[in-house]
PDB file of N, CA and C in Angstrom:
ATOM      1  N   UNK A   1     -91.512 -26.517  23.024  1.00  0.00           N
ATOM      2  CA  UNK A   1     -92.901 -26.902  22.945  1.00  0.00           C
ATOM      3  C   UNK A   1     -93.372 -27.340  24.327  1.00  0.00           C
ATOM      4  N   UNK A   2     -94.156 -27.009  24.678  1.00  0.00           N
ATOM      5  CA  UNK A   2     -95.411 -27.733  25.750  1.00  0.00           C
ATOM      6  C   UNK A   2     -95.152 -28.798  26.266  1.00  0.00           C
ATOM      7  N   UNK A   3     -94.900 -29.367  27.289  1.00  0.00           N
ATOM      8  CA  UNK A   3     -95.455 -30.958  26.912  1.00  0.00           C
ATOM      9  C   UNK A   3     -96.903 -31.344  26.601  1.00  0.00           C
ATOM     10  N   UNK A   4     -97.780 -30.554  26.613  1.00  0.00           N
ATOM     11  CA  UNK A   4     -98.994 -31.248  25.998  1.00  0.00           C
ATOM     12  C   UNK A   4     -99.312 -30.825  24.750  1.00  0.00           C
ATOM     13  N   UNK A   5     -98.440 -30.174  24.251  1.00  0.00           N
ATOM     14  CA  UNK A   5     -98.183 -30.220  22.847  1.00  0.00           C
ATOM     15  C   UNK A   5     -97.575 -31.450  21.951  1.00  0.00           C
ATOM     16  N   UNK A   6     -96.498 -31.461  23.147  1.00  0.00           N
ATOM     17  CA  UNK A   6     -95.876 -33.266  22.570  1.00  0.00           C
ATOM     18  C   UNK A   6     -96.649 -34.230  22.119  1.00  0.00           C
ATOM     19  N   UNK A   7     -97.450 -33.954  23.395  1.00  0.00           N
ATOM     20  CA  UNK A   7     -98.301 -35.160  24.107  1.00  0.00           C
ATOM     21  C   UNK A   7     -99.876 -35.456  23.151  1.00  0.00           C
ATOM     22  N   UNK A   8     -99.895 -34.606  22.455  1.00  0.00           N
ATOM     23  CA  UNK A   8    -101.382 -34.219  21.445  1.00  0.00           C
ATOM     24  C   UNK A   8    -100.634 -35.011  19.907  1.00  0.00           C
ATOM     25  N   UNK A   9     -99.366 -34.465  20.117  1.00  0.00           N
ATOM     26  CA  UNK A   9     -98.887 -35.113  18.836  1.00  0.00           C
ATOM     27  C   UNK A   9     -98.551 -36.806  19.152  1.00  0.00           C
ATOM     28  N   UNK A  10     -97.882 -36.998  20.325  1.00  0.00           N
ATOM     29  CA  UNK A  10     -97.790 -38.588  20.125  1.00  0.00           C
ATOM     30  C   UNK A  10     -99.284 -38.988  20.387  1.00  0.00           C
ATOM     31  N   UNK A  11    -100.498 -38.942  20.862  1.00  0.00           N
ATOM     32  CA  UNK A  11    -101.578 -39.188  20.654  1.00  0.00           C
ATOM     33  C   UNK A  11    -102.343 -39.241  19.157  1.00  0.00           C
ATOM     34  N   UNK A  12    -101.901 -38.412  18.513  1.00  0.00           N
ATOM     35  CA  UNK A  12    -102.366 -38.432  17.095  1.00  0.00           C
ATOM     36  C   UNK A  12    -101.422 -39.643  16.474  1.00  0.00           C
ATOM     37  N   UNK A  13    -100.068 -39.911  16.650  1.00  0.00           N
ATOM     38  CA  UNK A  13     -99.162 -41.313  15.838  1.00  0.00           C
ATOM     39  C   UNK A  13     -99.369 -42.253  16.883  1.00  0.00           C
ATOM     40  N   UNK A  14     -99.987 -42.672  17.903  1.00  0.00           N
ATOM     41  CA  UNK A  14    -100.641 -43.638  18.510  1.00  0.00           C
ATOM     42  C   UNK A  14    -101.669 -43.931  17.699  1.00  0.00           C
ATOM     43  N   UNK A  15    -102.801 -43.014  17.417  1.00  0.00           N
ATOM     44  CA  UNK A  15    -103.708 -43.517  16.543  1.00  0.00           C
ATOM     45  C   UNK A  15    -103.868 -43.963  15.502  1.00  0.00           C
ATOM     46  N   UNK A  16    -102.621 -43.301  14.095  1.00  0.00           N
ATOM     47  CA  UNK A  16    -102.519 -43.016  13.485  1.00  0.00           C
ATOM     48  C   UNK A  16    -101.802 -44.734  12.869  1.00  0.00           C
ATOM     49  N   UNK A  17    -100.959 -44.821  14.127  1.00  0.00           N
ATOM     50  CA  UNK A  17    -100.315 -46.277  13.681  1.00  0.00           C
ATOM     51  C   UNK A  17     -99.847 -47.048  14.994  1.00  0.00           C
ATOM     52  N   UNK A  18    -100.680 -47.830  15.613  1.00  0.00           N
ATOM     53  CA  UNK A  18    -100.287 -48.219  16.834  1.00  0.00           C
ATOM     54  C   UNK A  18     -99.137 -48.997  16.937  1.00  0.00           C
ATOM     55  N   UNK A  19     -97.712 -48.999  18.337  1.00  0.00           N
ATOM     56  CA  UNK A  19     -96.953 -49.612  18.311  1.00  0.00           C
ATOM     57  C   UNK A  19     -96.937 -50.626  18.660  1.00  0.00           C
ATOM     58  N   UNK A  20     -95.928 -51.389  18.137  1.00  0.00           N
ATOM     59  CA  UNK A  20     -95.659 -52.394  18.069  1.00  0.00           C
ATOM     60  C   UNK A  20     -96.236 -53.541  19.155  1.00  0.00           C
ATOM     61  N   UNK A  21     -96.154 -55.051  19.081  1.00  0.00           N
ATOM     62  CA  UNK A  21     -96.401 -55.889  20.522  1.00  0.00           C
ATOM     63  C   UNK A  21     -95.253 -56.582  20.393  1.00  0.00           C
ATOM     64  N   UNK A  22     -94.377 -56.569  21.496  1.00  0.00           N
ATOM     65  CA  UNK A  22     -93.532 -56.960  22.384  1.00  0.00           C
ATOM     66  C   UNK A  22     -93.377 -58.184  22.753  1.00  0.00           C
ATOM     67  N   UNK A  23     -93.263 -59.323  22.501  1.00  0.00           N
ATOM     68  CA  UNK A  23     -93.200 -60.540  22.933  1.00  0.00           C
ATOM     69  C   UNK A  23     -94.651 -60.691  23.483  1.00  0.00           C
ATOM     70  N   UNK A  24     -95.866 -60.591  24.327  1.00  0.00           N
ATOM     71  CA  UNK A  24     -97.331 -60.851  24.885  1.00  0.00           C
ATOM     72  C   UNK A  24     -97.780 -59.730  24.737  1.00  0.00           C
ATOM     73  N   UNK A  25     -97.081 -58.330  25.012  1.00  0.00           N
ATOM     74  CA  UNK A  25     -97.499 -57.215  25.443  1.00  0.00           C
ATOM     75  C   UNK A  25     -97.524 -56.073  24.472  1.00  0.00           C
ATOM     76  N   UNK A  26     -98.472 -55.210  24.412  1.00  0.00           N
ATOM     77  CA  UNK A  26     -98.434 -54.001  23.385  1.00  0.00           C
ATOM     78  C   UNK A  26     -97.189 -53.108  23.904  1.00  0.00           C
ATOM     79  N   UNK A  27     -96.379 -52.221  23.215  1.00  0.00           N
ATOM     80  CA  UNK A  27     -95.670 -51.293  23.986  1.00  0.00           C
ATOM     81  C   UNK A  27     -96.725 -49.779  24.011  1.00  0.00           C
ATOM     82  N   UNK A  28     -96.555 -49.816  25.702  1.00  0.00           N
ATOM     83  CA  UNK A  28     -97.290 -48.212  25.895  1.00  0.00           C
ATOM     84  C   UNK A  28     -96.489 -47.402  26.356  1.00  0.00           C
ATOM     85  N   UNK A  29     -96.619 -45.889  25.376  1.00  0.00           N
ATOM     86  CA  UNK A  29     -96.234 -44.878  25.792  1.00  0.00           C
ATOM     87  C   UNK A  29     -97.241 -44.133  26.416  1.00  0.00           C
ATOM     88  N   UNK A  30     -96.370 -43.815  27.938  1.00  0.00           N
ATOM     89  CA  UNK A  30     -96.624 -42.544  28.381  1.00  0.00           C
ATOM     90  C   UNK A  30     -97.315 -40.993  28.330  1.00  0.00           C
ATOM     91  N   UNK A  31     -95.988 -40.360  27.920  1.00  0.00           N
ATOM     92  CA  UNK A  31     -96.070 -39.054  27.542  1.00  0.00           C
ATOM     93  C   UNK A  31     -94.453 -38.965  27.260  1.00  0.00           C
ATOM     94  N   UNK A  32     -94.624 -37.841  26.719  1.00  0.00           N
ATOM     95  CA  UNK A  32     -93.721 -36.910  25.848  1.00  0.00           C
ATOM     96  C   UNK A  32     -93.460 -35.912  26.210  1.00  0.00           C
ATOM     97  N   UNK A  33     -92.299 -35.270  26.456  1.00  0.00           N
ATOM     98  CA  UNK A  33     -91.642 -34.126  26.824  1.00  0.00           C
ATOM     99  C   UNK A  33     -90.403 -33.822  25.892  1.00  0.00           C
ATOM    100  N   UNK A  34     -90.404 -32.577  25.649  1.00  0.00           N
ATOM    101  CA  UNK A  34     -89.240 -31.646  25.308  1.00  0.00           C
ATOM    102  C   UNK A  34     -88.331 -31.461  26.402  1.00  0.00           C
ATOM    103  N   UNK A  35     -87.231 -31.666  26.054  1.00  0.00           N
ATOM    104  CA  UNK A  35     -86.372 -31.127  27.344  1.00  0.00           C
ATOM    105  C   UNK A  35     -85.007 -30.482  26.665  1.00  0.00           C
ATOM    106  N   UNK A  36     -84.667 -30.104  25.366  1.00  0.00           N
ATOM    107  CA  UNK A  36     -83.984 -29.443  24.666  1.00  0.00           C
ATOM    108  C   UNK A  36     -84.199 -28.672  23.818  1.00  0.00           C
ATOM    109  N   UNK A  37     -83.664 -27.553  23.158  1.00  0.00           N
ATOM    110  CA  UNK A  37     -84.330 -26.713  21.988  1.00  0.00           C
ATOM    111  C   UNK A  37     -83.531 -26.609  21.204  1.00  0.00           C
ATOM    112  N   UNK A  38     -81.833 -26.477  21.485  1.00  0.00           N
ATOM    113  CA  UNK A  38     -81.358 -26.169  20.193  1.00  0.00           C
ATOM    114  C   UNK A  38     -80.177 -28.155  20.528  1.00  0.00           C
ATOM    115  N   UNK A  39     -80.410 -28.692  19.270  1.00  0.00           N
ATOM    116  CA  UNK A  39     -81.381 -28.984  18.533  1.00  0.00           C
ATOM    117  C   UNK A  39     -82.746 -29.401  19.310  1.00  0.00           C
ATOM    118  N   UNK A  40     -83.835 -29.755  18.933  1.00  0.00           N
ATOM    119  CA  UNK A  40     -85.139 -29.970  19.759  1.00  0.00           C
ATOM    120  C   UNK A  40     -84.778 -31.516  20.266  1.00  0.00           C
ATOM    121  N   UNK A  41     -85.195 -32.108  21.141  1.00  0.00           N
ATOM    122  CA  UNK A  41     -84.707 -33.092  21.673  1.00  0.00           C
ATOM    123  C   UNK A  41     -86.067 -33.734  22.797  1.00  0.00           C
ATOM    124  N   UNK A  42     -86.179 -34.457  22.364  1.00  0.00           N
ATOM    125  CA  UNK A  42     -87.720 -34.664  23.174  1.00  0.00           C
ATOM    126  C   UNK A  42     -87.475 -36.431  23.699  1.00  0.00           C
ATOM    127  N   UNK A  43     -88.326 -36.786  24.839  1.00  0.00           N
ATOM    128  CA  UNK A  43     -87.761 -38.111  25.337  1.00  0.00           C
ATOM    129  C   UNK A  43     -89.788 -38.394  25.576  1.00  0.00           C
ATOM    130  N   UNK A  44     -89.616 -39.561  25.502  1.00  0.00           N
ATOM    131  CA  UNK A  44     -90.615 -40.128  25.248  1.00  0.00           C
ATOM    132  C   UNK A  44     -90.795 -41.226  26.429  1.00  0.00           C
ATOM    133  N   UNK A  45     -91.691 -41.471  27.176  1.00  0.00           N
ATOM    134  CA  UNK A  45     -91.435 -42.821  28.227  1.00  0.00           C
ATOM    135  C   UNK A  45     -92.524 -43.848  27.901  1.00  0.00           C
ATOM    136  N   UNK A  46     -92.243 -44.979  28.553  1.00  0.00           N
ATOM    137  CA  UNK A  46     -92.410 -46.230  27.678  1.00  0.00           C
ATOM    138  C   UNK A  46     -91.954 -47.214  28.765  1.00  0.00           C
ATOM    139  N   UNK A  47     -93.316 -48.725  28.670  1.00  0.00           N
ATOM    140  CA  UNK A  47     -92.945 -49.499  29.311  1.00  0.00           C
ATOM    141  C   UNK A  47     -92.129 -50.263  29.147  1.00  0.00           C
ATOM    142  N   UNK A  48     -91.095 -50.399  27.578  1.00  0.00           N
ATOM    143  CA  UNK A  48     -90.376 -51.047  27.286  1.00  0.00           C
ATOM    144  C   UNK A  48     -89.655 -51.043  25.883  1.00  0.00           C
ATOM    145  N   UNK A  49     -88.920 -49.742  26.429  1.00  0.00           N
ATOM    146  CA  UNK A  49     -87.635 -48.956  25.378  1.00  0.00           C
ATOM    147  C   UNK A  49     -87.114 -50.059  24.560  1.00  0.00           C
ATOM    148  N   UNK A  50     -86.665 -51.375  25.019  1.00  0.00           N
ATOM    149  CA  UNK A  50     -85.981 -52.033  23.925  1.00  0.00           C
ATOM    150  C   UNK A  50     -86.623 -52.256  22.903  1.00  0.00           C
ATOM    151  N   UNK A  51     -88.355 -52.528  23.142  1.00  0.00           N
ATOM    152  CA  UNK A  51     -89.290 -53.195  22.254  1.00  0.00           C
ATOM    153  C   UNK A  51     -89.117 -51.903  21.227  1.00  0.00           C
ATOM    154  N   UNK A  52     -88.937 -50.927  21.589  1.00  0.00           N
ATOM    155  CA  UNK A  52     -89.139 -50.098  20.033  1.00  0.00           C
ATOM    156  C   UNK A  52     -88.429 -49.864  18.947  1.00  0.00           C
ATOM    157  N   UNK A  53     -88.688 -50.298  17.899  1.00  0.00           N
ATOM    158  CA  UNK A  53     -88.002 -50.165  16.553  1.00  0.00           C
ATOM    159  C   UNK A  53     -87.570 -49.170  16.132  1.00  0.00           C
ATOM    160  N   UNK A  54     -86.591 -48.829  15.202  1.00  0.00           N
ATOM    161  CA  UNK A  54     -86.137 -47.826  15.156  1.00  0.00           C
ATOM    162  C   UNK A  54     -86.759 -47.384  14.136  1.00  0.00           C
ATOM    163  N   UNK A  55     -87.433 -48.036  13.219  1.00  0.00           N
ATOM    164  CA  UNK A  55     -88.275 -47.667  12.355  1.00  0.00           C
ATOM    165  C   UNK A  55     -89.666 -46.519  13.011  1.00  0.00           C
ATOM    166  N   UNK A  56     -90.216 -47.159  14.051  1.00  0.00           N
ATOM    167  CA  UNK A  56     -91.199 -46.517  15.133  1.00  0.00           C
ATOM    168  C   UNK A  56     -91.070 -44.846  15.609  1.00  0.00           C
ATOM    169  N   UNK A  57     -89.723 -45.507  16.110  1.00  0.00           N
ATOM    170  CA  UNK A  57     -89.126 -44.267  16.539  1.00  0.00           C
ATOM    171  C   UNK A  57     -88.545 -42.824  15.371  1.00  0.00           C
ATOM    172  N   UNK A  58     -88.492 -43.814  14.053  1.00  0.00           N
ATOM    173  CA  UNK A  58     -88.455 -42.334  13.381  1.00  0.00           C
ATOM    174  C   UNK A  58     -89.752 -41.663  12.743  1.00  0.00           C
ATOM    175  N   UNK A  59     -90.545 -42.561  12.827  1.00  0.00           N
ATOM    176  CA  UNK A  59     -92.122 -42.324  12.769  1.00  0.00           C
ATOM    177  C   UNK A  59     -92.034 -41.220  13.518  1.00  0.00           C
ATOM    178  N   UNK A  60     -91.908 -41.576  14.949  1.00  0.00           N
ATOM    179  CA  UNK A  60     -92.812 -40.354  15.667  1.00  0.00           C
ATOM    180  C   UNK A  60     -91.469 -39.137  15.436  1.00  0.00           C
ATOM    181  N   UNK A  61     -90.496 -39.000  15.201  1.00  0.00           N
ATOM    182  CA  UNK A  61     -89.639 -38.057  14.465  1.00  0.00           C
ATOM    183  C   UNK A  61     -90.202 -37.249  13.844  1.00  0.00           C
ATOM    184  N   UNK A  62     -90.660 -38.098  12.617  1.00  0.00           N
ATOM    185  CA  UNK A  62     -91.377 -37.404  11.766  1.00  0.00           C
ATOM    186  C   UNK A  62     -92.713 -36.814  11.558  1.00  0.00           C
ATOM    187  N   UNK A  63     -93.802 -37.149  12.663  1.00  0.00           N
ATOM    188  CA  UNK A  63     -94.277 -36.749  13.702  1.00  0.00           C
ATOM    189  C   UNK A  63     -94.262 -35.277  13.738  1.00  0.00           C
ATOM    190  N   UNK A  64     -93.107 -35.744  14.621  1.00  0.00           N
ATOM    191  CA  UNK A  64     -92.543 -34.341  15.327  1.00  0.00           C
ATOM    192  C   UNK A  64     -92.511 -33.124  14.266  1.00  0.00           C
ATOM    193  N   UNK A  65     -91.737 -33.789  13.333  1.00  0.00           N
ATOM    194  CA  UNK A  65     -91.315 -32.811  12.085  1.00  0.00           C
ATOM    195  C   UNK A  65     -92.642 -32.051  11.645  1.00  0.00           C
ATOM    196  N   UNK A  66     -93.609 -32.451  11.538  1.00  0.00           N
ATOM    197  CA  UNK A  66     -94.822 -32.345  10.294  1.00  0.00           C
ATOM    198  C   UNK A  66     -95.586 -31.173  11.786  1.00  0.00           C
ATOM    199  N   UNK A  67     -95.573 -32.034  12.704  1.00  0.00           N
ATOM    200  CA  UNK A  67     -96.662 -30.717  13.659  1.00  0.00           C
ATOM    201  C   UNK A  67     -95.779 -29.734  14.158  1.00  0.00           C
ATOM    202  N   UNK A  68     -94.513 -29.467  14.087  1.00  0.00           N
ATOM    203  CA  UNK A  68     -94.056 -28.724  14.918  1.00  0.00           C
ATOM    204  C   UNK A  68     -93.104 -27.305  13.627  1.00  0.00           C
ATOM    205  N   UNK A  69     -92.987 -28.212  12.515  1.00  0.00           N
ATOM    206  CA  UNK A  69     -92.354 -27.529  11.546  1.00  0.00           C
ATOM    207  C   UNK A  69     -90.915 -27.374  11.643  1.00  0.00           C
ATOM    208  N   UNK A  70     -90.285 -28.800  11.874  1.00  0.00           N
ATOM    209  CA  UNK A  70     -88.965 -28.621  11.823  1.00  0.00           C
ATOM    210  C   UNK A  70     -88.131 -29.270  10.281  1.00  0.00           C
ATOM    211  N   UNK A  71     -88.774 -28.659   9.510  1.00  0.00           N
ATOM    212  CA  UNK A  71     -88.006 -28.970   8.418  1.00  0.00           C
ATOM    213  C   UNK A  71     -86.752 -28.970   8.500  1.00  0.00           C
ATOM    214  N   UNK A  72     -86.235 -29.394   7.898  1.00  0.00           N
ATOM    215  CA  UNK A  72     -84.185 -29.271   7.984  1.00  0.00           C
ATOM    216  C   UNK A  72     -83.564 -29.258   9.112  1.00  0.00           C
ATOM    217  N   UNK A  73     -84.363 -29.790   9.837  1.00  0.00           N
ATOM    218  CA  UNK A  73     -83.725 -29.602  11.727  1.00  0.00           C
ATOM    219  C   UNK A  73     -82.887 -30.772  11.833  1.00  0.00           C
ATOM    220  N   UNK A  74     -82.500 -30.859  12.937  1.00  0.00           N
ATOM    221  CA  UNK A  74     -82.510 -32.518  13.303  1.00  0.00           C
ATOM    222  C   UNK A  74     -83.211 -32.283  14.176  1.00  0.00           C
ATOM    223  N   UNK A  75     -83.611 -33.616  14.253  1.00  0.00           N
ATOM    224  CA  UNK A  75     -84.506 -33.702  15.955  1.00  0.00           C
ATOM    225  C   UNK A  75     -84.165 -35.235  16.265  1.00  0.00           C
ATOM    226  N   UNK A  76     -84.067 -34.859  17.648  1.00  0.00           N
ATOM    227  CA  UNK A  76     -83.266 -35.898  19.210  1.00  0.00           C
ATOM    228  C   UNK A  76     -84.482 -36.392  19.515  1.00  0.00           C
ATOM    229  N   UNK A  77     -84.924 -37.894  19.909  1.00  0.00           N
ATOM    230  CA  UNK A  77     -85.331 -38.279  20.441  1.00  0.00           C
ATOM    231  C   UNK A  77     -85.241 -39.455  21.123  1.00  0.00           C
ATOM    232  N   UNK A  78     -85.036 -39.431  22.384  1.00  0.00           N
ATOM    233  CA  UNK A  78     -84.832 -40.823  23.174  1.00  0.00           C
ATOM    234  C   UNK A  78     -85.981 -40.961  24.057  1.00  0.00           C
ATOM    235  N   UNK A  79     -86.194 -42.744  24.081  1.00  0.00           N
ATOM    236  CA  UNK A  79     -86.832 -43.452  24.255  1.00  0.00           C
ATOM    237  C   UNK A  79     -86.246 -44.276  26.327  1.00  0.00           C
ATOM    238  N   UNK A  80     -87.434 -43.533  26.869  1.00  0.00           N
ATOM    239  CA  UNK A  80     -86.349 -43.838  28.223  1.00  0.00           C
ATOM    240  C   UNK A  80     -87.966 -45.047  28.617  1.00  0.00           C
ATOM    241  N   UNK A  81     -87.593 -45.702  29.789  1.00  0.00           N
ATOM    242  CA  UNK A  81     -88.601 -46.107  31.035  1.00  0.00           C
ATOM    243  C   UNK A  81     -88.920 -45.444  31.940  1.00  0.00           C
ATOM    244  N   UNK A  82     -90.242 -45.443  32.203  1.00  0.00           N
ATOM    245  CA  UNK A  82     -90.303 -44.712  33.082  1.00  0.00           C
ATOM    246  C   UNK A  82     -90.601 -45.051  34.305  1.00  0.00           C
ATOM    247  N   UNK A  83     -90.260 -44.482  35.100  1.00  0.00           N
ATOM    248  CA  UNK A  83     -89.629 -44.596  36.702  1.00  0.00           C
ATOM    249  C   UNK A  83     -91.262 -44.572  37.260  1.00  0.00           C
ATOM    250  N   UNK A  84     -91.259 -45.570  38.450  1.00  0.00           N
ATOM    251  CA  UNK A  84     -92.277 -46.549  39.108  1.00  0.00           C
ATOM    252  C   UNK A  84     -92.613 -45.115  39.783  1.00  0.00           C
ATOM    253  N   UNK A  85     -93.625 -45.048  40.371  1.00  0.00           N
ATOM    254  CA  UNK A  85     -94.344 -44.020  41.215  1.00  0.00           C
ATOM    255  C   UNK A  85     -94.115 -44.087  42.328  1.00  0.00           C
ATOM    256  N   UNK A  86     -93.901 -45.782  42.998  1.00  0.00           N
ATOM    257  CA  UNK A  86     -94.288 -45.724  44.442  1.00  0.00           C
ATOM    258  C   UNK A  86     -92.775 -46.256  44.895  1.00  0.00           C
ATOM    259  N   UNK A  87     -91.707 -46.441  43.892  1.00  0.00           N
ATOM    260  CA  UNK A  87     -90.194 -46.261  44.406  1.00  0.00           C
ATOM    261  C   UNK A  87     -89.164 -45.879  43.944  1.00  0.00           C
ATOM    262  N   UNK A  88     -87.880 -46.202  44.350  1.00  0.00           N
ATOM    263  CA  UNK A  88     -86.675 -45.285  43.546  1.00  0.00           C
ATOM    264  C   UNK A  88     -86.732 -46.350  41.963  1.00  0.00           C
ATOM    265  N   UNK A  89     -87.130 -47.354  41.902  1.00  0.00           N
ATOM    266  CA  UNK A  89     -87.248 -48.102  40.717  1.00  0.00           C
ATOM    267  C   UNK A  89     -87.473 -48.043  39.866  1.00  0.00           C
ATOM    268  N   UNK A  90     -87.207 -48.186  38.310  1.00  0.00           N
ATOM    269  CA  UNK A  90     -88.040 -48.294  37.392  1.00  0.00           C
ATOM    270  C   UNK A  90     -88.954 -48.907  36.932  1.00  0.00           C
ATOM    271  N   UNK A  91     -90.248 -48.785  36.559  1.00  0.00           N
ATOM    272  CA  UNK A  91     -90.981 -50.002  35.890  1.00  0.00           C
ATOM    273  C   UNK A  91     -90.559 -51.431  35.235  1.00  0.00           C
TER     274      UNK A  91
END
């Protein structure tokens, strides 16, 4: 898939059910990328991977499942940080 295919779908389960808040802070995702196919495997970035539930995270799974049509699949998804713009650092 696209990544702005991903990216249309985690926009629709952003809306759909916003995540979680984090100790002060909302958790924001990024964007979404595919970076595997067999099985589909997609990584998601985020200001703060621990904050997300695993409940969350099979949300947007299932997500995945419903727009993309992976019935009976499995589908991979990890939850990374994403890396600062202006150094070798992460956010």
């Amino acid at each position: 898939m696209p990544t702005h295919a991903a990216n249309v779908v985690l926009r629709e389960a952003l809306e759909r059910h916003q995540p979680p808040v984090v100790g002060t802070k909302r958790l924001k995702f990024y964007y979404m990328t595919q970076v595997a196919a067999r099985p589909p495997y997609f990584v998601a970035f985020v200001n703060n991977p621990q904050g997300v539930h695993f409940s969350y995270e099979r949300f947007l799974v299932n997500m995945l499942r419903e727009a993309f049509g992976f019935d009976g699949v499995p589908v991979r998804l990890s939850i990374r940080r994403r890396k600062s713009k202006y150094s070798d650092e992460e956010e």
